[in-house]
Protein backbone atom coordinates (compact mmCIF):
# COMPACT_ATOMS: atom_id res chain seq x y z
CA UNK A 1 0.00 0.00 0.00
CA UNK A 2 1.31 3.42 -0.91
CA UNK A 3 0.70 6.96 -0.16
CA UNK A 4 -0.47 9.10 -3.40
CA UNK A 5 2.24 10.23 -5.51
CA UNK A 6 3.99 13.50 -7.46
CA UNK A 7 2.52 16.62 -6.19
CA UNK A 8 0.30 15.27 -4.19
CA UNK A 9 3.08 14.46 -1.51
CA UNK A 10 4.80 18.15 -1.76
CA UNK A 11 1.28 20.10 -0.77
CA UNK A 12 1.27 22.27 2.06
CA UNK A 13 -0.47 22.29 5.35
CA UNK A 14 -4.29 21.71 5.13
CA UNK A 15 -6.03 24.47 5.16
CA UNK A 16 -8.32 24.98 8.13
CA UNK A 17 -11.46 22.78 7.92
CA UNK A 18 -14.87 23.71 6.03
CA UNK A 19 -16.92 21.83 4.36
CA UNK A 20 -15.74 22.98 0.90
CA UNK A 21 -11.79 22.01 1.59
CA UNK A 22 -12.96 18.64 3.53
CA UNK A 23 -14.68 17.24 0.30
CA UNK A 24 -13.01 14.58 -1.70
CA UNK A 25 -11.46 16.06 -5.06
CA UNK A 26 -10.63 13.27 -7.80
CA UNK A 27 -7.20 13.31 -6.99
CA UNK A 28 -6.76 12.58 -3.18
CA UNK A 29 -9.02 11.43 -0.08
CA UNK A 30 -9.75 14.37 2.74
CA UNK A 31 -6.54 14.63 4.30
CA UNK A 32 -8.17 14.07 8.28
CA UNK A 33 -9.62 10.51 6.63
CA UNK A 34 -5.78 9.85 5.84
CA UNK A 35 -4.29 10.58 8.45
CA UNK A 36 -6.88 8.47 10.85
CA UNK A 37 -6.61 5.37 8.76
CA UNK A 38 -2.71 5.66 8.04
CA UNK A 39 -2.09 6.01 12.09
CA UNK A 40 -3.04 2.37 12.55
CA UNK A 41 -0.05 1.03 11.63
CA UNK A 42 1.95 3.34 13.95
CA UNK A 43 0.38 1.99 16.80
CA UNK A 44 0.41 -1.64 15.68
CA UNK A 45 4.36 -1.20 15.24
CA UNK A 46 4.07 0.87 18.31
CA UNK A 47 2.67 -2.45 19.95
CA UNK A 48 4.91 -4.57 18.25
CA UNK A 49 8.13 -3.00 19.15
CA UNK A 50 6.69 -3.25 22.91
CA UNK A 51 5.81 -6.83 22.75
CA UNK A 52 9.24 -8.06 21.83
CA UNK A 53 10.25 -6.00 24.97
CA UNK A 54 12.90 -4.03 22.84
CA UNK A 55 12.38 -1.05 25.34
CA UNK A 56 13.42 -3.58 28.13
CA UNK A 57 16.90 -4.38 26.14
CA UNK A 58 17.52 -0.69 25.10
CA UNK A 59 16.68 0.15 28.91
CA UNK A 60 21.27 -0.12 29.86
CA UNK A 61 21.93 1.30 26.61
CA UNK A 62 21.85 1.51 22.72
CA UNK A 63 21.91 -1.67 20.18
CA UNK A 64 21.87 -2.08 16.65
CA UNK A 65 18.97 -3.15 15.19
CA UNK A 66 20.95 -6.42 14.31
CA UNK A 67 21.50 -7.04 18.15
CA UNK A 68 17.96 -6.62 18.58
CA UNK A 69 16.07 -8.93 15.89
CA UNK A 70 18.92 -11.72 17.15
CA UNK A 71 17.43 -11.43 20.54
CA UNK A 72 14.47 -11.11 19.56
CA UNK A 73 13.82 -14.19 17.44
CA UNK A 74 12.69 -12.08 14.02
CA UNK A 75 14.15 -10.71 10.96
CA UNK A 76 16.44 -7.45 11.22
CA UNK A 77 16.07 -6.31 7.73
CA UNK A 78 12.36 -6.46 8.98
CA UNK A 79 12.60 -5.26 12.28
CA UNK A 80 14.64 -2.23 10.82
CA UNK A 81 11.42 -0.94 8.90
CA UNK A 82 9.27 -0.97 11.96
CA UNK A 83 11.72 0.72 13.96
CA UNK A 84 12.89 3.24 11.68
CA UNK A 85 9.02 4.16 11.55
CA UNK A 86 9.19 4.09 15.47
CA UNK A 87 11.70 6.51 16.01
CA UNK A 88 9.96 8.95 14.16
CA UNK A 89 7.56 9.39 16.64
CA UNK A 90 10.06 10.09 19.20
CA UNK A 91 9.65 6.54 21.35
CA UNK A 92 12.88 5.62 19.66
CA UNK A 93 16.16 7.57 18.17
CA UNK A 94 19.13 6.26 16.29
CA UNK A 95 22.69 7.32 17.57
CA UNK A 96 26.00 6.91 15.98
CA UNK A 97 28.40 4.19 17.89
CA UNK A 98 31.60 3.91 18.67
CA UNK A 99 33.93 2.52 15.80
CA UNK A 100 31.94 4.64 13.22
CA UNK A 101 34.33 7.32 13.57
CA UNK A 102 32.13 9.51 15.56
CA UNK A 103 34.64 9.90 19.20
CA UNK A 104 31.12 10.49 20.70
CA UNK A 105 31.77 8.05 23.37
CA UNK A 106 28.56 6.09 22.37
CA UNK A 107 28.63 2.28 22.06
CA UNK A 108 26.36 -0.76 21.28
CA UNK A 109 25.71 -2.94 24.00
CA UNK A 110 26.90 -5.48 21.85
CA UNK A 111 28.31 -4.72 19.21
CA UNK A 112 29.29 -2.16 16.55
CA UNK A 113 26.07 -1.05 15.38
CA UNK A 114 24.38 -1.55 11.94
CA UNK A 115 26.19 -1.15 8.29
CA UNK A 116 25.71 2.64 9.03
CA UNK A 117 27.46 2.83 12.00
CA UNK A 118 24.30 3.66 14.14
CA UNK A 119 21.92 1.62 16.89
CA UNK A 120 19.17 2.70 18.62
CA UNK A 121 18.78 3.89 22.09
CA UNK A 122 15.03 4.89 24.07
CA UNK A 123 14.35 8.14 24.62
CA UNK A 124 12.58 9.41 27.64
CA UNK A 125 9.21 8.73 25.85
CA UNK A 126 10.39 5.25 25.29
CA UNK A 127 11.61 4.48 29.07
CA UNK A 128 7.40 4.74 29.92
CA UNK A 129 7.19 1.28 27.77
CA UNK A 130 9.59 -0.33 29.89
CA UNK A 131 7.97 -3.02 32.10
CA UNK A 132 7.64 -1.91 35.73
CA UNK A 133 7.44 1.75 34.49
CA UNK A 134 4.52 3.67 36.88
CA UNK A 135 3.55 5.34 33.97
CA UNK A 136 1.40 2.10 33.01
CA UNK A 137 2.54 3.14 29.69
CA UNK A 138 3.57 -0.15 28.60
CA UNK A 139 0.28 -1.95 29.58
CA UNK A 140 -1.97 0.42 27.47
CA UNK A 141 0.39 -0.33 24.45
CA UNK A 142 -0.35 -3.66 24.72
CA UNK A 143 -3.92 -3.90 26.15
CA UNK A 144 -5.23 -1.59 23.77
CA UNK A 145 -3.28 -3.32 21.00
CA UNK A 146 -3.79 -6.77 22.49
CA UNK A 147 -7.25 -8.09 23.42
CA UNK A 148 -9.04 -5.25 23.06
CA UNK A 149 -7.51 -4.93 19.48
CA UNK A 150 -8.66 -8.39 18.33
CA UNK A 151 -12.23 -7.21 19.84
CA UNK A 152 -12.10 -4.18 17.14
CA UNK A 153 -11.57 -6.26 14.91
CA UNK A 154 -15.17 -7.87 14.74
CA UNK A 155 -16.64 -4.30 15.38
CA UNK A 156 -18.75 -4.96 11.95
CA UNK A 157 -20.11 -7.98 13.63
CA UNK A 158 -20.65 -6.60 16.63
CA UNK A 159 -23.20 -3.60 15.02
CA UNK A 160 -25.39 -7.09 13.72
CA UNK A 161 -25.66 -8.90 16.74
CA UNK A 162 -26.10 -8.53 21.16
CA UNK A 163 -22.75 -10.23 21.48
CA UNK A 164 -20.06 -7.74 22.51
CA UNK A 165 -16.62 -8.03 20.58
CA UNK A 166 -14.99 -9.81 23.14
CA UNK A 167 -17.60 -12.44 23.34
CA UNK A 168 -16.97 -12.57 19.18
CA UNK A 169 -13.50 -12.71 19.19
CA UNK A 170 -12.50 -14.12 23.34
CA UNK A 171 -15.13 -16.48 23.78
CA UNK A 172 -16.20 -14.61 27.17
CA UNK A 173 -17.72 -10.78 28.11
CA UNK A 174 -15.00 -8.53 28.89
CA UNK A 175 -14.52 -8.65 32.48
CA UNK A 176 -14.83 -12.37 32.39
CA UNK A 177 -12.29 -12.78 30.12
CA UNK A 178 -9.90 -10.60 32.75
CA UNK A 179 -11.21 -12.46 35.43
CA UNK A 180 -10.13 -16.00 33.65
CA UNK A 181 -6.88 -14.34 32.81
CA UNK A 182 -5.13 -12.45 35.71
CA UNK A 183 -2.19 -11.13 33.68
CA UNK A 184 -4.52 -9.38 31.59
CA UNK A 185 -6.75 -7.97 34.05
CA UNK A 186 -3.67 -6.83 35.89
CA UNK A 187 -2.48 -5.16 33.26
CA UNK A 188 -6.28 -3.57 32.26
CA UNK A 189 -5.78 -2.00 36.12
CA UNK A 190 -2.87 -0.65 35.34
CA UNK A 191 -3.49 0.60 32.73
CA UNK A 192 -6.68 2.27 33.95
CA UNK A 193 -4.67 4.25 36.52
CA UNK A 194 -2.50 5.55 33.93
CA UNK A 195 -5.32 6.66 31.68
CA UNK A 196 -7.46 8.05 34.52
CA UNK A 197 -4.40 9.10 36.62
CA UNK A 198 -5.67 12.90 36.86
CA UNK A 199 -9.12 12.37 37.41
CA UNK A 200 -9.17 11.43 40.92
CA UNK A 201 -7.32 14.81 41.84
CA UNK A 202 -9.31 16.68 39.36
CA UNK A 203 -12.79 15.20 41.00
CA UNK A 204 -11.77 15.92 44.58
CA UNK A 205 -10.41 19.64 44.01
CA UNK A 206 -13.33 20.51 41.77
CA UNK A 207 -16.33 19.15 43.91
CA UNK A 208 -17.26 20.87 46.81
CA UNK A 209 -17.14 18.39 49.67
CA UNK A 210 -17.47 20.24 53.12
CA UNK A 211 -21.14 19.47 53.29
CA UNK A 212 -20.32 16.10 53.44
CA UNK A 213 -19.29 13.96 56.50
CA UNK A 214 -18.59 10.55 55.04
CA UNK A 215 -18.68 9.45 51.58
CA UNK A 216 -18.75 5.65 50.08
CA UNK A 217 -17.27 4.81 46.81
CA UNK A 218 -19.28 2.23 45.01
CA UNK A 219 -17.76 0.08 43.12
CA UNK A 220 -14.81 1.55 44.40
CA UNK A 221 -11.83 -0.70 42.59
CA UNK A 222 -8.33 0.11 44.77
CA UNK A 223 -9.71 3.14 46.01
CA UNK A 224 -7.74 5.31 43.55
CA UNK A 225 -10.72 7.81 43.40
CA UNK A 226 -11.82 7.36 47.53
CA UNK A 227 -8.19 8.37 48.53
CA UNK A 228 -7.59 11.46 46.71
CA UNK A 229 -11.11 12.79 47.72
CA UNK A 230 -10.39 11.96 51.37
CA UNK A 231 -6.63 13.11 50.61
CA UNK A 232 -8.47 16.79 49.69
CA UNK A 233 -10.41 17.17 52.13
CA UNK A 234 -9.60 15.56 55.44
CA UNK A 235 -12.45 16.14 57.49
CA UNK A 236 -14.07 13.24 55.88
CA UNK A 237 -14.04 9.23 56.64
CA UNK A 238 -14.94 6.81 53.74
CA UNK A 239 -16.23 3.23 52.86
CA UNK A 240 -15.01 1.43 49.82
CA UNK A 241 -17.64 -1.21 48.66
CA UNK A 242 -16.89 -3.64 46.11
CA UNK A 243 -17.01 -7.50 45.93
CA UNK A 244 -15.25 -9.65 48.16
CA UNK A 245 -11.92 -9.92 45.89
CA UNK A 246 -11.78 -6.26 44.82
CA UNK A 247 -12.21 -5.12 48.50
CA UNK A 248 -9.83 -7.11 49.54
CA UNK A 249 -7.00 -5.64 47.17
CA UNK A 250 -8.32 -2.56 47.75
CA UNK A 251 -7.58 -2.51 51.69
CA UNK A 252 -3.59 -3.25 50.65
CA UNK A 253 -3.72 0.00 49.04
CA UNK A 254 -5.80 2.05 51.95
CA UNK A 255 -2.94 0.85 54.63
CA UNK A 256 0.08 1.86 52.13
CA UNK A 257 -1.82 5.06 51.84
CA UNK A 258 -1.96 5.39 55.43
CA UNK A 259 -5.26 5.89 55.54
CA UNK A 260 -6.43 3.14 57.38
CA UNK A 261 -7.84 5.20 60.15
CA UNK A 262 -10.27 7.19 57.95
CA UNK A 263 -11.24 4.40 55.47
CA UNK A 264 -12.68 1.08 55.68
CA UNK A 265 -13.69 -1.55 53.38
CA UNK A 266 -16.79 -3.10 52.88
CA UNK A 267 -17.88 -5.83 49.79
CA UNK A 268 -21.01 -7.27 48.12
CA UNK A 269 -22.85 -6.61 45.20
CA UNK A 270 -24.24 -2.87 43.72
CA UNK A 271 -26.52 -4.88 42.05
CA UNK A 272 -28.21 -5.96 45.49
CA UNK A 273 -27.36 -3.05 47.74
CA UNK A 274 -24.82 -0.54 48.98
CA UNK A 275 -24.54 0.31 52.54
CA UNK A 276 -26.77 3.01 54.08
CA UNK A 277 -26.03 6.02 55.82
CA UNK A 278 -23.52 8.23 54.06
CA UNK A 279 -23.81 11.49 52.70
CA UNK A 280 -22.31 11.28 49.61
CA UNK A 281 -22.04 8.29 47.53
CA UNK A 282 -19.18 8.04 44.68
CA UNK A 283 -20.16 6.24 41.57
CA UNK A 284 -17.14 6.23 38.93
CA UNK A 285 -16.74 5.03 35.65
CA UNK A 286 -19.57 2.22 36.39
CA UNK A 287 -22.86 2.87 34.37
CA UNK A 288 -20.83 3.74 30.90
CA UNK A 289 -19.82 -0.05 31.16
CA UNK A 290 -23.75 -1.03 31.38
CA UNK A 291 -27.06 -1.13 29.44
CA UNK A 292 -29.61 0.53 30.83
CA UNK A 293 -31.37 -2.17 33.06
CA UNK A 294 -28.22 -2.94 34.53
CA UNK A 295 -27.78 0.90 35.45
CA UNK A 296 -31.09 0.68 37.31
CA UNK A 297 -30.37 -1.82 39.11
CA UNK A 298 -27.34 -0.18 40.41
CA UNK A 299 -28.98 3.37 40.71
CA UNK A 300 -31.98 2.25 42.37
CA UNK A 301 -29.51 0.45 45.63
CA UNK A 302 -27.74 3.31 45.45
CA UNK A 303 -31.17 5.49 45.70
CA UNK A 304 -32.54 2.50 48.70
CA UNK A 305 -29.44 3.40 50.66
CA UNK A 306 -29.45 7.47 50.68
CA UNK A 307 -31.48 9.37 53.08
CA UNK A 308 -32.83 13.18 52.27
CA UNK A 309 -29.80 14.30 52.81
CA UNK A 310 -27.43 12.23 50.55
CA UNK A 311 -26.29 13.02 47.44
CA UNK A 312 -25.15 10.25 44.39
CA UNK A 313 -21.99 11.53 43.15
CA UNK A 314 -21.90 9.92 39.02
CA UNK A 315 -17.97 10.21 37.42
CA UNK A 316 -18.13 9.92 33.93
CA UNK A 317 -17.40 11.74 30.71
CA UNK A 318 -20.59 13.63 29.57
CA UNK A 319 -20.73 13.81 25.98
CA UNK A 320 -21.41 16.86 24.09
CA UNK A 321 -25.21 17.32 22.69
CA UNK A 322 -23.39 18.15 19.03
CA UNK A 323 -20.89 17.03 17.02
CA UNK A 324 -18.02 18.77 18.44
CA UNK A 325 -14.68 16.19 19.44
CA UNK A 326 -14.39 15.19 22.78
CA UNK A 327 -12.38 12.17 24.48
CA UNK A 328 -15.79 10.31 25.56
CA UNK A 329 -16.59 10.14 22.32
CA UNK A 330 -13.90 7.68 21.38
CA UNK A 331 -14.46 6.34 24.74
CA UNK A 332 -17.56 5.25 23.04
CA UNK A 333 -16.17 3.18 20.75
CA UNK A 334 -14.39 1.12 22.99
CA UNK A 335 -17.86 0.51 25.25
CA UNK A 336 -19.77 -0.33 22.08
CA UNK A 337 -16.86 -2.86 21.28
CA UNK A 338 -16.30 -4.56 24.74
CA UNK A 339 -19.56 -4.34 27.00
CA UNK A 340 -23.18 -3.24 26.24
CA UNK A 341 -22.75 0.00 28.15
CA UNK A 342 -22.16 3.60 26.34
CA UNK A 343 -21.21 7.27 27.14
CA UNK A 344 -24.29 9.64 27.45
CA UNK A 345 -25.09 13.43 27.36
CA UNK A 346 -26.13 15.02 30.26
CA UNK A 347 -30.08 15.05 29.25
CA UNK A 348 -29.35 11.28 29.07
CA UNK A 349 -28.19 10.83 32.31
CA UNK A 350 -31.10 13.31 33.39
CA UNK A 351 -33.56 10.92 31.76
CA UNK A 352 -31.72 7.90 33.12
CA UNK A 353 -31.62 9.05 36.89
CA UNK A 354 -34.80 9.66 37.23
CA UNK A 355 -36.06 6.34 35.85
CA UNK A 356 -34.27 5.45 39.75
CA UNK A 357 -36.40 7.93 41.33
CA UNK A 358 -32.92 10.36 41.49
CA UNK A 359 -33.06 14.11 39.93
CA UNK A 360 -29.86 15.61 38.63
CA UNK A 361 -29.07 18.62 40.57
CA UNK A 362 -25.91 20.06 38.70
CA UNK A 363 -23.38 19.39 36.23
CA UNK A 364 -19.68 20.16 38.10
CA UNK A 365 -16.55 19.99 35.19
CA UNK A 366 -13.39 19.32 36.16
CA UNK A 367 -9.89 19.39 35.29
CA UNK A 368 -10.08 16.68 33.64
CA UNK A 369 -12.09 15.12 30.99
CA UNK A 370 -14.75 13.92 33.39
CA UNK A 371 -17.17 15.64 35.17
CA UNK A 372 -19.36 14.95 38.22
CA UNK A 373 -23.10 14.68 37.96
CA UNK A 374 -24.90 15.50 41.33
CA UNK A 375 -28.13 13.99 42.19
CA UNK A 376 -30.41 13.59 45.11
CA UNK A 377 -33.55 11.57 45.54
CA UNK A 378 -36.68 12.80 43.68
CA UNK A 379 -38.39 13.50 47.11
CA UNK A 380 -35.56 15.61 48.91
């Protein structure tokens, strides 16, 4: 597959978009179409390059590309095309060796670089794919790329049919298919915190909390969200509910945090019931991964447990009512591929709340790209 030829690869910048300059002309595609369909295989080399670990053997220093493929088990002529794509993104670079004539000082790990007299070394970008990196860097390369990749795939099946993607293309809904493999779901959580690792902060400095004595996070996870809220403000104590497992993972994190004395842990099912008697209850990133009957069911414990003066805290990303870009959008995309859930507008979660008997009080943005939708019972 090539790019289009002669002039066409010598024009300018795009112009800025209207509907006139974003139409087809007989000669090339809309440039934005391009450029989305083209960046595929950057991240599929992007994923590639992490699989093999080659950030792990570039982590002590710079190897040809030789080096690399022999450790590697594949083909350096071929492994040379998918790095030399690589680098141009800035993951990798390539840096002349010693014995090239260069007196830089810089050597291959194991050799004397490639026929040019250059190997390549990780930049800081490229350290984040190293395994062990905090980042989580290196688990959304290869989540995203990975399982939920081969769940893409069947997207066009998906549109004809109830079965998600990953019950196409894994055998098994999503989070039973991370539940059957732990090295994957361990990886999904990592990579979660990376993705979402500003939100928490975000949510606790933009809501105002000191109406609020104690707060439970439903469906809590490791409490990510529950600690930087009580972190903020520390007049307030906090539950995290979740089932038995997740609660149980969860309370290694609340001791590290040293927050053991403010926060306890508490499990069973949303679906059944949440404990009663907090003020505010935390609900994040849980109804975009369900269909609507599901996200009764867990609205309407959350509603059974709150008293007059509670409020239901919802996390999400609230779409836009037009067609303007926003991150929940492609958010979307990967609900509609691995679960039956969806993003909604904020008239959507209006209409959805009170289905549960809840009204939606206010619409608080954040920092980030969520926001926080408050709501109280229909009869406070």
């Amino acid at each position: 597959m090539t790019r289009p030829k002669g002039d066409q690869l010598r024009r300018k910048s795009p112009p800025t978009y209207s509907r006139e300059t974003a139409v087809a002309t007989a000669e090339t595609a809309p440039r934005g179409i391009q450029d989305t369909m083209f960046n595929v295989f950057m991240a599929r080399a992007l994923y590639v390059v992490t699989s093999l670990g080659i950030p792990d053997l570039l982590s002590d220093g710079a190897r040809s590309c030789r080096t690399l493929a022999d450790k590697t088990g594949v083909r350096a002529d071929s492994l040379h095309q998918v790095l030399r794509a690589v680098a141009s993104t800035g993951v990798l670079c390539t840096v002349p060796v010693r014995g090239a004539g260069t007196g830089d000082g810089n050597k291959d790990k194991d050799g004397e670089g490639d026929k040019d007299g250059r190997a390549y070394a990780l930049t800081p970008i490229g350290e984040t794919l190293c395994t062990g990196h905090p980042s989580g860097t290196r688990d959304m390369v290869l989540t995203l790329q990975g399982p939920i990749w081969d769940a893409l795939t069947v997207l066009p099946q998906r549109l004809t049919t109830e079965r998600t993607g990953t019950e196409i293309a894994l055998g098994l809904p999503w989070f039973d298919y991370l539940r059957q493999r732990p090295d994957r779901g361990a990886a999904f959580d990592r990579m979660m915190i990376a993705v979402h690792g500003d939100e928490p902060e975000a949510v606790a400095r933009a809501y105002d909390f000191s109406w609020a004595e104690h707060v439970t996070d439903v469906g809590g996870g490791v409490g990510t969200l529950l600690l930087a809220v009580l972190q903020e403000h520390p007049h307030l104590s906090g539950v995290l509910f979740d089932l038995p497992e997740g609660a149980e993972h969860a309370r290694e994190y609340i001791e590290a945090s040293g927050m053991a004395d403010r926060c306890v842990t508490d499990s069973g099912s949303f679906f059944d019931a949440v404990p009663p008697g907090s003020d505010a209850y935390l609900l994040s990133h849980i109804l975009h991964n369900c269909d609507e009957d599901s996200c009764l069911r867990i609205l309407r414990s959350c509603a059974a447990a709150m008293s007059p003066r509670s409020r239901l805290l919802v996390v999400e990303m609230v779409l836009p009512s037009g067609d303007e870009p926003h991150p929940g959008k492609m958010l979307d995309l990967a609900m509609v591929t691995l679960t039956t859930g969806r993003e909604r507008t904020a008239q959507e979660y209006e209409v959805l709340l009170a289905r549960a008997g809840l009204r939606l009080r206010e619409v608080v943005p954040t920092e980030s790209a969520v926001s926080v939708l408050e709501a109280v019972l229909e009869t406070a």
